[in-house]
C-alpha atoms as a PDB file:
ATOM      1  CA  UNK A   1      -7.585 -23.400   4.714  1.00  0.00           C
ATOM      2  CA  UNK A   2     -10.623 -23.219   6.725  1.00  0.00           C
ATOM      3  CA  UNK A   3     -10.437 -19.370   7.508  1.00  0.00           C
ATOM      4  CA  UNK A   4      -9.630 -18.720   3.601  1.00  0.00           C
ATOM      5  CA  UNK A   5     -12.808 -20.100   2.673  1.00  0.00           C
ATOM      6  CA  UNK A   6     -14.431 -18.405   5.454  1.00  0.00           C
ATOM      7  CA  UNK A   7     -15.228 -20.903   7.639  1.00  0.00           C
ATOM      8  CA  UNK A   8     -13.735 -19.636  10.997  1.00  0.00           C
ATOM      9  CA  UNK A   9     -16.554 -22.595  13.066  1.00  0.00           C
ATOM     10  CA  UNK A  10     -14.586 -25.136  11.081  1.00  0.00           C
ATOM     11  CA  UNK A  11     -11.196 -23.922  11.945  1.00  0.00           C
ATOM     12  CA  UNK A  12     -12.148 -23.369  15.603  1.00  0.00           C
ATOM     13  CA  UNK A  13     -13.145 -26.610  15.616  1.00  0.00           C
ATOM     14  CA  UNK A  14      -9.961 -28.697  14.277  1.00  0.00           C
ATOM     15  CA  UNK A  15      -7.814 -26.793  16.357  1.00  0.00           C
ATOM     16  CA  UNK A  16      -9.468 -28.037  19.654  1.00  0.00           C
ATOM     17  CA  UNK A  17      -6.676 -30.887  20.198  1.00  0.00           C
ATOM     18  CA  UNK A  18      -4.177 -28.458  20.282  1.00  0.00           C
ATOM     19  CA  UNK A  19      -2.966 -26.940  23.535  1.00  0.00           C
ATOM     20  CA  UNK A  20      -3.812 -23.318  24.842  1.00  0.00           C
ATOM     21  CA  UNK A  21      -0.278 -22.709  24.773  1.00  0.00           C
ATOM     22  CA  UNK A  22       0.328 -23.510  21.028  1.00  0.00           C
ATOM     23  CA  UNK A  23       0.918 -19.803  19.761  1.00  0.00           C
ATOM     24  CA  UNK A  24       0.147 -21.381  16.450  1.00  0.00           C
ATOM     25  CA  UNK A  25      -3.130 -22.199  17.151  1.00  0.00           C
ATOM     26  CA  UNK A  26      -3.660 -19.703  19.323  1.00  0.00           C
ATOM     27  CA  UNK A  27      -3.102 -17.124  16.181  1.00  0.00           C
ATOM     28  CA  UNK A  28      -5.526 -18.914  13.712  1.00  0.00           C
ATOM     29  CA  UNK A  29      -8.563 -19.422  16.860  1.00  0.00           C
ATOM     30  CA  UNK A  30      -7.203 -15.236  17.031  1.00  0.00           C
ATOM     31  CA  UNK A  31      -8.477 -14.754  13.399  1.00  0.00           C
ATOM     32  CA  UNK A  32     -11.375 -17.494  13.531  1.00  0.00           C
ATOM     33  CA  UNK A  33     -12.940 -15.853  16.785  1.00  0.00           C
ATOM     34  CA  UNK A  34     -12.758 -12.632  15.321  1.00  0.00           C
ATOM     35  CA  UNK A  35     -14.580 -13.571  12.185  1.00  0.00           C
ATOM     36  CA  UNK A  36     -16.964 -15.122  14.524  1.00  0.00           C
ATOM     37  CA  UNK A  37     -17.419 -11.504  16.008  1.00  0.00           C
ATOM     38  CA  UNK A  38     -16.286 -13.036  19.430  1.00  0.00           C
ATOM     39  CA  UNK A  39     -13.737 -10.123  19.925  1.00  0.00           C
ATOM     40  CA  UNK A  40     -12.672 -10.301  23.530  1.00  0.00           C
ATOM     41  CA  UNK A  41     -11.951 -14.123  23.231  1.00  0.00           C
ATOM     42  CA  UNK A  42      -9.876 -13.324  19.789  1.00  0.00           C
ATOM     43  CA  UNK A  43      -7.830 -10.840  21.687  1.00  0.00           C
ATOM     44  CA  UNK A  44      -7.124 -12.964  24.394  1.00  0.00           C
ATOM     45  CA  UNK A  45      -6.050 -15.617  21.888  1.00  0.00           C
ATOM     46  CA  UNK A  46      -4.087 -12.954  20.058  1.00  0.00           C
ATOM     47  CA  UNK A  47      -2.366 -11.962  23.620  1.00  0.00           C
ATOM     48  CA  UNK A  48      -1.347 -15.307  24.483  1.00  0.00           C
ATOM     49  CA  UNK A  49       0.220 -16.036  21.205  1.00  0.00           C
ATOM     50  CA  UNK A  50       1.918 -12.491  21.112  1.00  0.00           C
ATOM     51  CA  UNK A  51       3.227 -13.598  25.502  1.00  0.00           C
ATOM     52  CA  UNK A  52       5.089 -17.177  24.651  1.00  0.00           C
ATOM     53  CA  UNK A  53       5.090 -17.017  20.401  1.00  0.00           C
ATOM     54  CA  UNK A  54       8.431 -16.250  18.509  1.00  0.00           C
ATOM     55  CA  UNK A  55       8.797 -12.543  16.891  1.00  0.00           C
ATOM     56  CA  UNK A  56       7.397 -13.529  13.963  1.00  0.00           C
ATOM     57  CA  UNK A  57       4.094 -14.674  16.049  1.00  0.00           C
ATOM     58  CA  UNK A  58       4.438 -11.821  18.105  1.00  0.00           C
ATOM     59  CA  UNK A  59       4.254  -9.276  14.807  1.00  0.00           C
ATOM     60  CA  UNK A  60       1.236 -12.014  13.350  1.00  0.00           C
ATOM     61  CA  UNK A  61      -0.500 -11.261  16.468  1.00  0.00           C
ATOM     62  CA  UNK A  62      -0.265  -7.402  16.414  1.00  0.00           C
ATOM     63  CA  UNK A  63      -1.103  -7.743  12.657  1.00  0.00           C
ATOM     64  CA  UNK A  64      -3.889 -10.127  12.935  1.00  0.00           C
ATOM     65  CA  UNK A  65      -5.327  -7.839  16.054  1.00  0.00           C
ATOM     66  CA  UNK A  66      -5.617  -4.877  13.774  1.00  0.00           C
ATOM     67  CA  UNK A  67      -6.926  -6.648  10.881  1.00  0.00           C
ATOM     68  CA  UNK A  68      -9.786  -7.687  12.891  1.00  0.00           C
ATOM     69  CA  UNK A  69     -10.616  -4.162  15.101  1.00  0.00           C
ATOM     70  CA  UNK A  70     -10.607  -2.722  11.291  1.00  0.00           C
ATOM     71  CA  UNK A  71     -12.727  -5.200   9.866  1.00  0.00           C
ATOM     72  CA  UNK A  72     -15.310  -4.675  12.737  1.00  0.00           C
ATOM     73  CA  UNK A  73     -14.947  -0.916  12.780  1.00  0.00           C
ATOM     74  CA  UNK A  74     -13.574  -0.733  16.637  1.00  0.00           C
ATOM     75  CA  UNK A  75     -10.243   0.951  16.132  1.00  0.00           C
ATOM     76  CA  UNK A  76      -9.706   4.659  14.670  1.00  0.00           C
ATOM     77  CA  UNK A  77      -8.251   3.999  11.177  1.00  0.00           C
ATOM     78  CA  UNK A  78      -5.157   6.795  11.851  1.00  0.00           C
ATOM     79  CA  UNK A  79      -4.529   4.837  15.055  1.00  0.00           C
ATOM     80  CA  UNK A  80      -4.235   1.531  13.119  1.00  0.00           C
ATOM     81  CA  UNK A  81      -2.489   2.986  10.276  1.00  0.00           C
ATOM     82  CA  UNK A  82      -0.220   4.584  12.711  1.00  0.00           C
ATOM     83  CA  UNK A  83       0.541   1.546  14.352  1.00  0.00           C
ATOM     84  CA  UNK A  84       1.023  -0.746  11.099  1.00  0.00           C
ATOM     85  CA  UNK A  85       3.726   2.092   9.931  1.00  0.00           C
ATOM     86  CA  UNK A  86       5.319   1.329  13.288  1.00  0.00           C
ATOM     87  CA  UNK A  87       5.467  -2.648  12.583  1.00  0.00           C
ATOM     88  CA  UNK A  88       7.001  -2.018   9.086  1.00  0.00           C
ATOM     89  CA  UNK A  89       9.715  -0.308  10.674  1.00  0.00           C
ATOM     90  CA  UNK A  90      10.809  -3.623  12.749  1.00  0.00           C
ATOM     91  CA  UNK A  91       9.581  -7.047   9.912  1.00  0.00           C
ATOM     92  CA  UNK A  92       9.979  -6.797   6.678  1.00  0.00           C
ATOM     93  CA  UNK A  93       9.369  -9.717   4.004  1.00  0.00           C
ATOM     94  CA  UNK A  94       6.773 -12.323   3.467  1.00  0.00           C
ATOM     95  CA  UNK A  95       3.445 -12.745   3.732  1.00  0.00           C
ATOM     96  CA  UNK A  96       3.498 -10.512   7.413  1.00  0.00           C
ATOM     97  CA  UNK A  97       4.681  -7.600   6.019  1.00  0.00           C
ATOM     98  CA  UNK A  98       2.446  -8.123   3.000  1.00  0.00           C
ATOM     99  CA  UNK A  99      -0.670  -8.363   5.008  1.00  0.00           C
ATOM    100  CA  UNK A 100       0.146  -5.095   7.346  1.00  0.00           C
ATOM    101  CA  UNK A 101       1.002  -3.410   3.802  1.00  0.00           C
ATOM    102  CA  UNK A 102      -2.601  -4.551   2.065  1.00  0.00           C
ATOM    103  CA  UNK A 103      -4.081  -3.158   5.520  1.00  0.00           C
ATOM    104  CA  UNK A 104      -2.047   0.059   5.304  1.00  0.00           C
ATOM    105  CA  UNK A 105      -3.262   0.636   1.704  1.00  0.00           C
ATOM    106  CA  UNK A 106      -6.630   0.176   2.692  1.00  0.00           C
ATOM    107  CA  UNK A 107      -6.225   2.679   5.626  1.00  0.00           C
ATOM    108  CA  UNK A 108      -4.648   4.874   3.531  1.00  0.00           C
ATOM    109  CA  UNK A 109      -7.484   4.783   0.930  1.00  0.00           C
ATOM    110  CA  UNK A 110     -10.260   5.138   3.947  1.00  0.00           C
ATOM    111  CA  UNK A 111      -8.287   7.987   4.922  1.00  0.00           C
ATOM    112  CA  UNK A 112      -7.675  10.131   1.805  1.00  0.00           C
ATOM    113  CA  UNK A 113      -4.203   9.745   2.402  1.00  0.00           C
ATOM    114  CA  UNK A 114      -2.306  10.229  -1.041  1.00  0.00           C
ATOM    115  CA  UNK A 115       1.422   9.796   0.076  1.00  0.00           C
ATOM    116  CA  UNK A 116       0.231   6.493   2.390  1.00  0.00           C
ATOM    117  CA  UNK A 117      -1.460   5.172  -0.235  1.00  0.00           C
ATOM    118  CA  UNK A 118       1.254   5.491  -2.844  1.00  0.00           C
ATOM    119  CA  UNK A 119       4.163   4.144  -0.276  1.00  0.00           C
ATOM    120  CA  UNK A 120       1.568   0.693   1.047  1.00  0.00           C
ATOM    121  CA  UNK A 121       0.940   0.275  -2.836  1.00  0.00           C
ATOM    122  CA  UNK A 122       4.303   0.889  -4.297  1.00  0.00           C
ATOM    123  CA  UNK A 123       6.303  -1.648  -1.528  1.00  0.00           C
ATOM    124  CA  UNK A 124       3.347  -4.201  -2.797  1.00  0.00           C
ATOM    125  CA  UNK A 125       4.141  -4.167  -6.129  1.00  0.00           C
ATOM    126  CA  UNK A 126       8.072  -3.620  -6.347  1.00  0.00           C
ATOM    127  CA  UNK A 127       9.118  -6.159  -3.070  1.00  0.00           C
ATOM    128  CA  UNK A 128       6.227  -8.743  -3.068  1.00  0.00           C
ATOM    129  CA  UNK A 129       5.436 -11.772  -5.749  1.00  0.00           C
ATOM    130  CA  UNK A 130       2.591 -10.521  -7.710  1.00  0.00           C
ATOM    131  CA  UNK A 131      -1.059 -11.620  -7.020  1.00  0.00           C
ATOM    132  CA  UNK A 132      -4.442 -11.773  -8.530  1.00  0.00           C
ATOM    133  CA  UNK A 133      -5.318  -8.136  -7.390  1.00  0.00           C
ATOM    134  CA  UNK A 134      -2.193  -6.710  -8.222  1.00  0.00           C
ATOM    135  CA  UNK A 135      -4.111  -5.209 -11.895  1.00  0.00           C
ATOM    136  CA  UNK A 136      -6.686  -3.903  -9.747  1.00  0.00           C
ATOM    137  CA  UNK A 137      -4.384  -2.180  -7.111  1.00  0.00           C
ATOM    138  CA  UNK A 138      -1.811  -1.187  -9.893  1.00  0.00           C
ATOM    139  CA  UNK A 139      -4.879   0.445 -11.463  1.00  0.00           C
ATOM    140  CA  UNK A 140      -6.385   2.168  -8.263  1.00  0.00           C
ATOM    141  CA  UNK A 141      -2.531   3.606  -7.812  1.00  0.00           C
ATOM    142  CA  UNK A 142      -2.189   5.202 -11.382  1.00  0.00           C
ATOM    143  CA  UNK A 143      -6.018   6.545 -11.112  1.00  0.00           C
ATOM    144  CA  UNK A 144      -4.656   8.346  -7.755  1.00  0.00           C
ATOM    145  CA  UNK A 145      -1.677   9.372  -9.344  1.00  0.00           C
ATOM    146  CA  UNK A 146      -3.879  10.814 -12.428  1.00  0.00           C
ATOM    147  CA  UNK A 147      -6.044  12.752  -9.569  1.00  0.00           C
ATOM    148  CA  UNK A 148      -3.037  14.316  -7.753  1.00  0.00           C
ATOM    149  CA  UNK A 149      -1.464  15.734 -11.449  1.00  0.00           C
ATOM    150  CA  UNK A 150      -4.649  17.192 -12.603  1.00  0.00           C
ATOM    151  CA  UNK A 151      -5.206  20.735 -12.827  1.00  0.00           C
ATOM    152  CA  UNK A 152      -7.753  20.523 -10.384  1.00  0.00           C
ATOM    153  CA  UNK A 153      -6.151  18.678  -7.831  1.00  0.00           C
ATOM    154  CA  UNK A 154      -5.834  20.096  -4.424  1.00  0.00           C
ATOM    155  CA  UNK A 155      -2.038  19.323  -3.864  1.00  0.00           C
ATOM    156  CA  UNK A 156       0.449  21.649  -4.015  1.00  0.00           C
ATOM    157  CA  UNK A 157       2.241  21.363  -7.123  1.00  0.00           C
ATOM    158  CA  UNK A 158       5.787  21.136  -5.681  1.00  0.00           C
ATOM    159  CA  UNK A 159       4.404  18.175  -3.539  1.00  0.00           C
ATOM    160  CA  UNK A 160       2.632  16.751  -6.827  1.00  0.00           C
ATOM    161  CA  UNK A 161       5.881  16.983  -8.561  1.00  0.00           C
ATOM    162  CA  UNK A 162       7.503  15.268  -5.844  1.00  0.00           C
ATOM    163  CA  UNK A 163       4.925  11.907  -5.032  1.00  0.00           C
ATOM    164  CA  UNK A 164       4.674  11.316  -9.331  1.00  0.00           C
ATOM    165  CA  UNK A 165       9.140  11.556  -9.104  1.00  0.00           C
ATOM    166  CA  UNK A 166       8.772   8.963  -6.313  1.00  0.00           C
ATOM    167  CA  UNK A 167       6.503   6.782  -7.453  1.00  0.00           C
ATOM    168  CA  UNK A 168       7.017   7.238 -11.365  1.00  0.00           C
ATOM    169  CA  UNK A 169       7.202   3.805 -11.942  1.00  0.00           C
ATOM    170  CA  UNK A 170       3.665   3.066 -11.380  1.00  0.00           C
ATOM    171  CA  UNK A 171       2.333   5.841 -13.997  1.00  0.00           C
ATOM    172  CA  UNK A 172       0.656   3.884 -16.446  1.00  0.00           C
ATOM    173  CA  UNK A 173       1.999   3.456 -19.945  1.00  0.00           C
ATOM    174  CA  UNK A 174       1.775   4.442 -23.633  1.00  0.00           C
ATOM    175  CA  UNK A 175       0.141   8.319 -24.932  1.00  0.00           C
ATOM    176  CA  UNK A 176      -1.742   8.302 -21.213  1.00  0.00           C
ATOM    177  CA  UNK A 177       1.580   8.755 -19.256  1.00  0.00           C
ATOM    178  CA  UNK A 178       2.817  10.435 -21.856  1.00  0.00           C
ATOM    179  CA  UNK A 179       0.439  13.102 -21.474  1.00  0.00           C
ATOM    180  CA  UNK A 180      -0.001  12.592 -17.543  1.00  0.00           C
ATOM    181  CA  UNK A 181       4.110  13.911 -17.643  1.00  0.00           C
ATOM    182  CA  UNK A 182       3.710  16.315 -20.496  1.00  0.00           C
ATOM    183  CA  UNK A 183       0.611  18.352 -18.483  1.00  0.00           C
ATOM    184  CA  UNK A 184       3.217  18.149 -14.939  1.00  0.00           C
ATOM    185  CA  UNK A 185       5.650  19.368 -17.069  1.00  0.00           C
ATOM    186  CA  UNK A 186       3.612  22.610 -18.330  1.00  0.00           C
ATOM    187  CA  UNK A 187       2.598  23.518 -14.903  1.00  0.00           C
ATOM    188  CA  UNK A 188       5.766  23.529 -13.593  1.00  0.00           C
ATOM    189  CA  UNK A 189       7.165  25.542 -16.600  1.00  0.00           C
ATOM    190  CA  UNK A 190       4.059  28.168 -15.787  1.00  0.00           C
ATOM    191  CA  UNK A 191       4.926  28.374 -12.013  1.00  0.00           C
ATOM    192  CA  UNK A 192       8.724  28.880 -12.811  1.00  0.00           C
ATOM    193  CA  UNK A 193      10.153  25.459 -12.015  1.00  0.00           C
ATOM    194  CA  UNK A 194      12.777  25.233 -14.752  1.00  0.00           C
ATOM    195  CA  UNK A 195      15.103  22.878 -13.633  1.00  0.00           C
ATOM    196  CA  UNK A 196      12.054  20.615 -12.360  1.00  0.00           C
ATOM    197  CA  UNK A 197      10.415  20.520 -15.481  1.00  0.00           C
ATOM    198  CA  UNK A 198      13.834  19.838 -17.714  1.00  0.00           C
ATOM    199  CA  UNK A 199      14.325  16.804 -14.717  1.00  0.00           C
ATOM    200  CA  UNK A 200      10.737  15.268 -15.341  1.00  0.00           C
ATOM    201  CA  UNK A 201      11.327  15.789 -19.344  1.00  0.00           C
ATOM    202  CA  UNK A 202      14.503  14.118 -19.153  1.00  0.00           C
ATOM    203  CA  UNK A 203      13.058  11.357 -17.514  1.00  0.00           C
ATOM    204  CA  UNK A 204      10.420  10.971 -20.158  1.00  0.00           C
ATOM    205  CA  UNK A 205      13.643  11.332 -23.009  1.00  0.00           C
ATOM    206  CA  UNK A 206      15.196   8.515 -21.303  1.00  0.00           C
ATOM    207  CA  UNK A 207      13.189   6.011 -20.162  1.00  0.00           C
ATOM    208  CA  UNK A 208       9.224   6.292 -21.691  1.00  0.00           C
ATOM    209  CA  UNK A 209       9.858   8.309 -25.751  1.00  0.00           C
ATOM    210  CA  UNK A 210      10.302   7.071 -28.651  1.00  0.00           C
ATOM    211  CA  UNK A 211      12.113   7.385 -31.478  1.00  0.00           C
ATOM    212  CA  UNK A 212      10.103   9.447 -33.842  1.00  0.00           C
ATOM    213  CA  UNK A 213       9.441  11.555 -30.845  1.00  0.00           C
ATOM    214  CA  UNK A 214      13.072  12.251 -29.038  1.00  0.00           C
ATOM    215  CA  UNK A 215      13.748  14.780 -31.530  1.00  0.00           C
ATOM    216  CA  UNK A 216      11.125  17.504 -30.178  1.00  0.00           C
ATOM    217  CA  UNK A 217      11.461  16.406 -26.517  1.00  0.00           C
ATOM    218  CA  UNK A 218      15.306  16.898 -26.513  1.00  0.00           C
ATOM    219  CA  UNK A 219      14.522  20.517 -27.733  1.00  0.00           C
ATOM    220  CA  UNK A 220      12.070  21.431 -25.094  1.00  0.00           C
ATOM    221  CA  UNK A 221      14.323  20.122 -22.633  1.00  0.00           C
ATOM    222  CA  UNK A 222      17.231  22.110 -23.555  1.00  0.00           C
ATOM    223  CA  UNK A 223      15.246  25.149 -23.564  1.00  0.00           C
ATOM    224  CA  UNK A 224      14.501  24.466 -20.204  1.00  0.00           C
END
């Protein structure tokens, strides 16, 4: 509670009664040193806990190292990111895997990394209970989906196609998807993509139109 109000001298402090072999402990005085900017003695606190803690200490420690090096700017972010993607691969669940995945999201965003950013966002919002900055990071997802589909974007357009297909969930709602599929669909009828545009109308028939519009839609998609 201490550290979550930002009071990492407090927390230090209670935790003094507790042995140097608690991994507990040893993973909140890991977090509380670091906000103290004390970063060898956090990392040594971080080692012990990861050297006689259970796996789920052992992944808090890694995770609570690398929140720390990237909060102080000591650790290249493709290193960390790297490394996070590596963790995901062996915990999944709870409020670990939701920490490494709000870390990997902001990585991902330092980094200009569109397909990072979408996959760290995406897991947060379909696996995880939702939180008070789930608007703003459901937001910040459909603004970077909006940026890869525009006509200016940079991203290939078969790859464009392909991150809005996997992540076409998150597009947001009403005439602005509507449109945000609609434009997709017209550039992939101008390059050629037949079958990929009929696939991405479809998906708009099925699951976003409505009534009064169906008609229209079913026509351009059997044209297709």
């Amino acid at each position: 509670a201490a550290l979550a109000e930002g009071k990492p001298g407090i927390a230090v402090e209670m935790l003094k009664p507790l042995s140097d072999a608690d991994a507990a402990a040893n993973l909140l005085r890991g977090r509380a040193l670091f906000q103290l900017g004390s970063e060898q003695k956090a990392r040594l606190r971080l080692n012990r806990a990861a050297d006689n803690g259970t796996e789920e200490q052992r992944i808090d420690a890694r995770i609570s190292l690398l929140e720390g090096l990237v909060a102080h700017k000591h650790v290249k972010p493709r290193k960390a990111a790297a490394e996070l993607e590596r963790i995901g691969y062996v915990w999944r669940g709870g409020p670990l895997e939701r920490r490494a995945l709000k870390l990997r999201f902001e990585l991902a965003e330092r980094l200009k990394d569109d397909r990072s950013a979408l996959e760290a966002g995406a897991a947060l919002l379909r696996y995880h209970p939702m939180s008070g900055d789930s608007g703003e990071l459901l937001s910040a997802l459909q603004a970077r989906l909006e940026a890869i589909l525009s006509p200016g974007s940079k991203v290939p357009l078969p790859e464009a196609a392909g991150l809005f297909w996997d992540y076409r969930d998150l597009s947001p709602g009403g005439a602005g998807g509507d449109l945000l599929v609609s434009r997709l669909a017209d550039r992939l009828q101008g390059a050629g993509l037949y079958e990929r545009a009929a696939e991405l109308l479809d998906y708009q028939l099925m699951a976003r139109a409505k009534d009064v519009s169906q008609g229209p839609l079913s026509v351009r998609v059997a044209k297709l």
